[in-house]
PDB file of N, CA and C in Angstrom:
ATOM      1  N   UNK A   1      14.811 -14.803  -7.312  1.00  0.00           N
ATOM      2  CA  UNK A   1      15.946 -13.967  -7.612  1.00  0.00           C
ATOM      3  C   UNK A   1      16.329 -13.219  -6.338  1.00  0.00           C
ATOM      4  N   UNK A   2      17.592 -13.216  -6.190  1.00  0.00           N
ATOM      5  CA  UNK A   2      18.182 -12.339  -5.051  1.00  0.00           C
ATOM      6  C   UNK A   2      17.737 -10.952  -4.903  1.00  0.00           C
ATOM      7  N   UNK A   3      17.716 -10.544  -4.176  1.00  0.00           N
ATOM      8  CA  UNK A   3      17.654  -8.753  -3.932  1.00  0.00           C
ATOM      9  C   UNK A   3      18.825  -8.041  -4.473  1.00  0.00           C
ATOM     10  N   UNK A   4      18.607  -7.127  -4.299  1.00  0.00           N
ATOM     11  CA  UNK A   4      20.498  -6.443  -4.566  1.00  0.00           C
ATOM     12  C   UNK A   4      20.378  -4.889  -4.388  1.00  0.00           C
ATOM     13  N   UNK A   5      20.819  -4.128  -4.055  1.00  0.00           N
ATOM     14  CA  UNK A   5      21.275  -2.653  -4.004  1.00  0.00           C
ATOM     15  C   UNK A   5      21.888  -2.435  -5.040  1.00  0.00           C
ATOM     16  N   UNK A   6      21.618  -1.172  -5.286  1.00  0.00           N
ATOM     17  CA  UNK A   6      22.424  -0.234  -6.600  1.00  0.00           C
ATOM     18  C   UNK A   6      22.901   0.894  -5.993  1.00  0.00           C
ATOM     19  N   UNK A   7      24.167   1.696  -5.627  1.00  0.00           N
ATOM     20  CA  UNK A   7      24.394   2.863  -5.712  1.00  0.00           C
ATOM     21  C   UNK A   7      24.125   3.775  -6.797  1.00  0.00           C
ATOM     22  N   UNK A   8      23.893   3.306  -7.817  1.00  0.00           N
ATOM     23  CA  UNK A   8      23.820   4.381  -8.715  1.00  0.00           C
ATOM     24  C   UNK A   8      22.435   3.790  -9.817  1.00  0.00           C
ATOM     25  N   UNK A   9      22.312   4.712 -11.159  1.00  0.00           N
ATOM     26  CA  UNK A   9      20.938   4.326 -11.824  1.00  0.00           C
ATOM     27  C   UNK A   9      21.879   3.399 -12.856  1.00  0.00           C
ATOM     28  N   UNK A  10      23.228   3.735 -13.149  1.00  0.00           N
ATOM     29  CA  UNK A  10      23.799   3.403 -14.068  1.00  0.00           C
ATOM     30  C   UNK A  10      24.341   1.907 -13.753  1.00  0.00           C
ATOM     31  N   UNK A  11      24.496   1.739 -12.816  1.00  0.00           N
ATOM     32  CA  UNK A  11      24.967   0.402 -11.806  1.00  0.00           C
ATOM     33  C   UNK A  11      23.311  -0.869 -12.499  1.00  0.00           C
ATOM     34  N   UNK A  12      22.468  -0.007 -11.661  1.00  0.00           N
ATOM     35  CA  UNK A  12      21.194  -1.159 -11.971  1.00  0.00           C
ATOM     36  C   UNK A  12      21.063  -1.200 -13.545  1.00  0.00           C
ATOM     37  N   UNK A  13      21.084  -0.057 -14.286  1.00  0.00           N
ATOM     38  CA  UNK A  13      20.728  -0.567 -15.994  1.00  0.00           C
ATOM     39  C   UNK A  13      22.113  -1.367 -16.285  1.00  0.00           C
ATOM     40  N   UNK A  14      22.974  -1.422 -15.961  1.00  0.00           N
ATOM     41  CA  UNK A  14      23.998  -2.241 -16.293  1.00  0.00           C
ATOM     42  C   UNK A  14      23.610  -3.406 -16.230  1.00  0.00           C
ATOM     43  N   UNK A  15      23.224  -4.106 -14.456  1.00  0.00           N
ATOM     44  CA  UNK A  15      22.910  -4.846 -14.193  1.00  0.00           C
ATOM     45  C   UNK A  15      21.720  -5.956 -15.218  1.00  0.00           C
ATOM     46  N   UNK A  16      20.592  -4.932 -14.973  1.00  0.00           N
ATOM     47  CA  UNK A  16      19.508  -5.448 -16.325  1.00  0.00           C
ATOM     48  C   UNK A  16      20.220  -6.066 -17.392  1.00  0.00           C
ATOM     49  N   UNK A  17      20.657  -4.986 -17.840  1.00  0.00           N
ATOM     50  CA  UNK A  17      21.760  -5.616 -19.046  1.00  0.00           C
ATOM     51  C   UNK A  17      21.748  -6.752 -19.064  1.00  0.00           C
ATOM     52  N   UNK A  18      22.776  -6.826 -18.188  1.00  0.00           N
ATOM     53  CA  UNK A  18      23.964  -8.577 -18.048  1.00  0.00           C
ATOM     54  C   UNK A  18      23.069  -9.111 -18.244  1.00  0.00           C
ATOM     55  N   UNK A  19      22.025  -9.278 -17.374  1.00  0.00           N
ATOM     56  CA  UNK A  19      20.784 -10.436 -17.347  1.00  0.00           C
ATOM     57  C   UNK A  19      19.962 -10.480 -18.016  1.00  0.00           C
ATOM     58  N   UNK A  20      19.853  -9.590 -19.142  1.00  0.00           N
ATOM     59  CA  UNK A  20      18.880  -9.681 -20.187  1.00  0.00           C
ATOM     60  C   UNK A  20      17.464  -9.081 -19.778  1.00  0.00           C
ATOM     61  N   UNK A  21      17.263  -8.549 -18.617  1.00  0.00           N
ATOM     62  CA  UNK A  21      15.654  -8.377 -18.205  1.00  0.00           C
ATOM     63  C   UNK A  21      15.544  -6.542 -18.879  1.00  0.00           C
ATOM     64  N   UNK A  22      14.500  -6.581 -18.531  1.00  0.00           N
ATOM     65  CA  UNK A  22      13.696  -4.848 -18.391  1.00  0.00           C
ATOM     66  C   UNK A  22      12.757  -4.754 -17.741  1.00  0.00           C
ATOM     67  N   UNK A  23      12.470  -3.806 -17.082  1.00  0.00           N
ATOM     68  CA  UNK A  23      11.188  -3.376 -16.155  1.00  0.00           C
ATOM     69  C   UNK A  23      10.111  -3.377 -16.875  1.00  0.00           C
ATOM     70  N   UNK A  24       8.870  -3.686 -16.313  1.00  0.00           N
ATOM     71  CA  UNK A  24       7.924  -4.031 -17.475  1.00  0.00           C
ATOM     72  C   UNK A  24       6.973  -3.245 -16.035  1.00  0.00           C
ATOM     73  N   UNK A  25       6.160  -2.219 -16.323  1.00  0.00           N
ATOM     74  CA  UNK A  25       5.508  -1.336 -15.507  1.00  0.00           C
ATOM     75  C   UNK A  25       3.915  -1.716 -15.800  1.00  0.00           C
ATOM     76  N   UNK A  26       4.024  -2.957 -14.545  1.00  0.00           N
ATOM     77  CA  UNK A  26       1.972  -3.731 -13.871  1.00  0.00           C
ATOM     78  C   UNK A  26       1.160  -2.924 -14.525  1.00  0.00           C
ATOM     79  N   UNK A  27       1.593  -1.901 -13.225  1.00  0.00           N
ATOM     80  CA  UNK A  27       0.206  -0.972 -12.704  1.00  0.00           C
ATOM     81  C   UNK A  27       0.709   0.037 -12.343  1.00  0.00           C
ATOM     82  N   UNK A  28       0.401   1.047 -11.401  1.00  0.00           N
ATOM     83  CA  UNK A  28       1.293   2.557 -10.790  1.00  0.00           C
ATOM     84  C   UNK A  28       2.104   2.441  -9.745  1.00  0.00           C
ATOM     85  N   UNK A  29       2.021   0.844  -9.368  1.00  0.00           N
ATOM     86  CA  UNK A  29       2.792   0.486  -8.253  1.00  0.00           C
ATOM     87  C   UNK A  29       3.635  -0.729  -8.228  1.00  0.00           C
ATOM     88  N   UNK A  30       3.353  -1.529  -9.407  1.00  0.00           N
ATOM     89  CA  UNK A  30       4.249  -3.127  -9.175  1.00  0.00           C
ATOM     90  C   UNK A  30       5.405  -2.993 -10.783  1.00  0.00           C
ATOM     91  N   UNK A  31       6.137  -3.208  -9.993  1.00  0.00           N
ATOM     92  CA  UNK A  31       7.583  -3.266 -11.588  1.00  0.00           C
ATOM     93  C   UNK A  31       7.796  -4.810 -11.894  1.00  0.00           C
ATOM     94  N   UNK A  32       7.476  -5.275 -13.184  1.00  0.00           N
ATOM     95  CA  UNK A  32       8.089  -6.904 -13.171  1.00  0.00           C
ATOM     96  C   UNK A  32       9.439  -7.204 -13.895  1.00  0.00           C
ATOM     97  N   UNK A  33      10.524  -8.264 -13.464  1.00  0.00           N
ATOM     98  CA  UNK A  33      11.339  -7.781 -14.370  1.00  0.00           C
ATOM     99  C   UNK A  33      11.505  -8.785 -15.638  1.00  0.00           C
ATOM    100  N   UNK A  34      11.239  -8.537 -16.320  1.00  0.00           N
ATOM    101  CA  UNK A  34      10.730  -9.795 -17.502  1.00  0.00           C
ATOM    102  C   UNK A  34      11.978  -9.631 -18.888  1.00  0.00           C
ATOM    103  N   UNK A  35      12.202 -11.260 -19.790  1.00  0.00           N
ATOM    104  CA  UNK A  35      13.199 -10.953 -20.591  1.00  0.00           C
ATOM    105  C   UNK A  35      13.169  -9.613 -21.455  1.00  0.00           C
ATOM    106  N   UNK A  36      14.229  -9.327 -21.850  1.00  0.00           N
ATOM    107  CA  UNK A  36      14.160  -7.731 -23.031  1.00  0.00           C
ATOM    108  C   UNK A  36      13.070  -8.400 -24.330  1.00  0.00           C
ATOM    109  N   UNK A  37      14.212 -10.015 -24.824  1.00  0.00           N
ATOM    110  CA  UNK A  37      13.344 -10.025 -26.057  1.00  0.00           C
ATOM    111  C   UNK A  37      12.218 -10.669 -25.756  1.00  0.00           C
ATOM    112  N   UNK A  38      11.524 -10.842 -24.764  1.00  0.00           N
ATOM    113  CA  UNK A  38       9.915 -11.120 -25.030  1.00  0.00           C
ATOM    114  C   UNK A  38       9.183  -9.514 -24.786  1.00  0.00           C
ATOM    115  N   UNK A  39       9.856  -8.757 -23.747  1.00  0.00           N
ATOM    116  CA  UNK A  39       9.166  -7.292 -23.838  1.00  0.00           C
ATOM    117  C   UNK A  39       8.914  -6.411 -25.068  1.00  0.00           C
ATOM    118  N   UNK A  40      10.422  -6.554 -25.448  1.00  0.00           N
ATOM    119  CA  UNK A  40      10.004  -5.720 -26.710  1.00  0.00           C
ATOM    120  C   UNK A  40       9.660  -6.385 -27.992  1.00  0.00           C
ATOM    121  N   UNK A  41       8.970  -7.959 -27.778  1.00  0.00           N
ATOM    122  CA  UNK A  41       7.816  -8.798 -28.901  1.00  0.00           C
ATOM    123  C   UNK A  41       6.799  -8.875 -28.405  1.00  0.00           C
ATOM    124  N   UNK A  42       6.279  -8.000 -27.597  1.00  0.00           N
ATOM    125  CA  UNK A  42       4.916  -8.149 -27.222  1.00  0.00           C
ATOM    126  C   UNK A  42       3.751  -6.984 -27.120  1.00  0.00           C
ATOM    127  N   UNK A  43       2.895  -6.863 -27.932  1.00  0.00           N
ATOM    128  CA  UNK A  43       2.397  -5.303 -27.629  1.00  0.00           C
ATOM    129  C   UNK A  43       1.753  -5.272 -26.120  1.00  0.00           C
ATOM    130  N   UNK A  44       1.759  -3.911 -26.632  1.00  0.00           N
ATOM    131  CA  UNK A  44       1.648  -2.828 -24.375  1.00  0.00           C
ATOM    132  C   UNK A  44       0.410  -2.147 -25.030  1.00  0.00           C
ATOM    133  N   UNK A  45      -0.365  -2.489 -23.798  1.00  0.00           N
ATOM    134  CA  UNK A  45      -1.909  -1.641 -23.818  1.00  0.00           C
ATOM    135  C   UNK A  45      -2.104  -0.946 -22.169  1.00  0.00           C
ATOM    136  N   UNK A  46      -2.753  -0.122 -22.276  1.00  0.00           N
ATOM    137  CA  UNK A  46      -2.489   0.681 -20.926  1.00  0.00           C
ATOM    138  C   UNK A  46      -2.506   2.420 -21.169  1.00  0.00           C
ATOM    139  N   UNK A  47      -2.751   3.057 -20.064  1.00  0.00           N
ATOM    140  CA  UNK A  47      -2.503   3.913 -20.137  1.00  0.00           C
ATOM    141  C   UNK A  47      -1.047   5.012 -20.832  1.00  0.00           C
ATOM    142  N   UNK A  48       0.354   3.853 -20.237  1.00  0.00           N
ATOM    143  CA  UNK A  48       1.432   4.193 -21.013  1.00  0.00           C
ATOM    144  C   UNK A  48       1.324   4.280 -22.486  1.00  0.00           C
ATOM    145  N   UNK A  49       0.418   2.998 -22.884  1.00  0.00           N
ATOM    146  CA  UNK A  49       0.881   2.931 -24.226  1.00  0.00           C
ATOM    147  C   UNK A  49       0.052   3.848 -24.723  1.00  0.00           C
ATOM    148  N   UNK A  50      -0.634   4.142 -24.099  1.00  0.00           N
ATOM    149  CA  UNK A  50      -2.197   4.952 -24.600  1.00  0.00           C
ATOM    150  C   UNK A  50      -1.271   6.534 -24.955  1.00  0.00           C
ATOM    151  N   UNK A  51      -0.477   6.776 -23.977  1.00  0.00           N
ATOM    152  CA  UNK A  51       0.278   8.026 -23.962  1.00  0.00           C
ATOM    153  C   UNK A  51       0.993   8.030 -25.075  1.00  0.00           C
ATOM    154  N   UNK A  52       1.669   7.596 -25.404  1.00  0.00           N
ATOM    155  CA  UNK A  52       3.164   6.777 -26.389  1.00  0.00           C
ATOM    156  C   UNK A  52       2.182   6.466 -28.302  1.00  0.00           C
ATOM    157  N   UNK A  53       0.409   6.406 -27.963  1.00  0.00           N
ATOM    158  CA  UNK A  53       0.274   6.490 -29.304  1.00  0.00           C
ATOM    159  C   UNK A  53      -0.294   5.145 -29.406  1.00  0.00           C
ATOM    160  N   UNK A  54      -0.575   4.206 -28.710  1.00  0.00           N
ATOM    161  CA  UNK A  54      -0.772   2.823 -28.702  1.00  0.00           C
ATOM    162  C   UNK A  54       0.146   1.743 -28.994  1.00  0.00           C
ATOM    163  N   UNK A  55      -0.095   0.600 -29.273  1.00  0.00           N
ATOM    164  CA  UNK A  55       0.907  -0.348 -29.468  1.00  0.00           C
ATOM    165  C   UNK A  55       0.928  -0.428 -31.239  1.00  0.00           C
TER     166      UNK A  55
END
């Protein structure tokens, strides 16, 4: 996938959009950008989710 710049936050969630992805957060340092509907069909274990109540 290409690189790309965003001027704004609203520019890149747009972007996501179009393409169907979402940030899916590794570790404290790597972002992946993976489809929406497999992210949000898949349970999250981790510290996030740990925060959030579990999966």
């Amino acid at each position: 996938m290409k690189v790309k710049a965003f001027r704004t936050k609203t520019e890149a969630k747009d972007w996501l959009k179009e393409k169907g992805l979402t940030p899916h957060h590794l570790d404290d340092v790597t972002i992946q950008l993976v489809p929406t509907d497999l992210h949000g069909n898949v349970p999250h274990i981790g510290s996030a989710s740990d925060l959030r109540g579990g999966y």
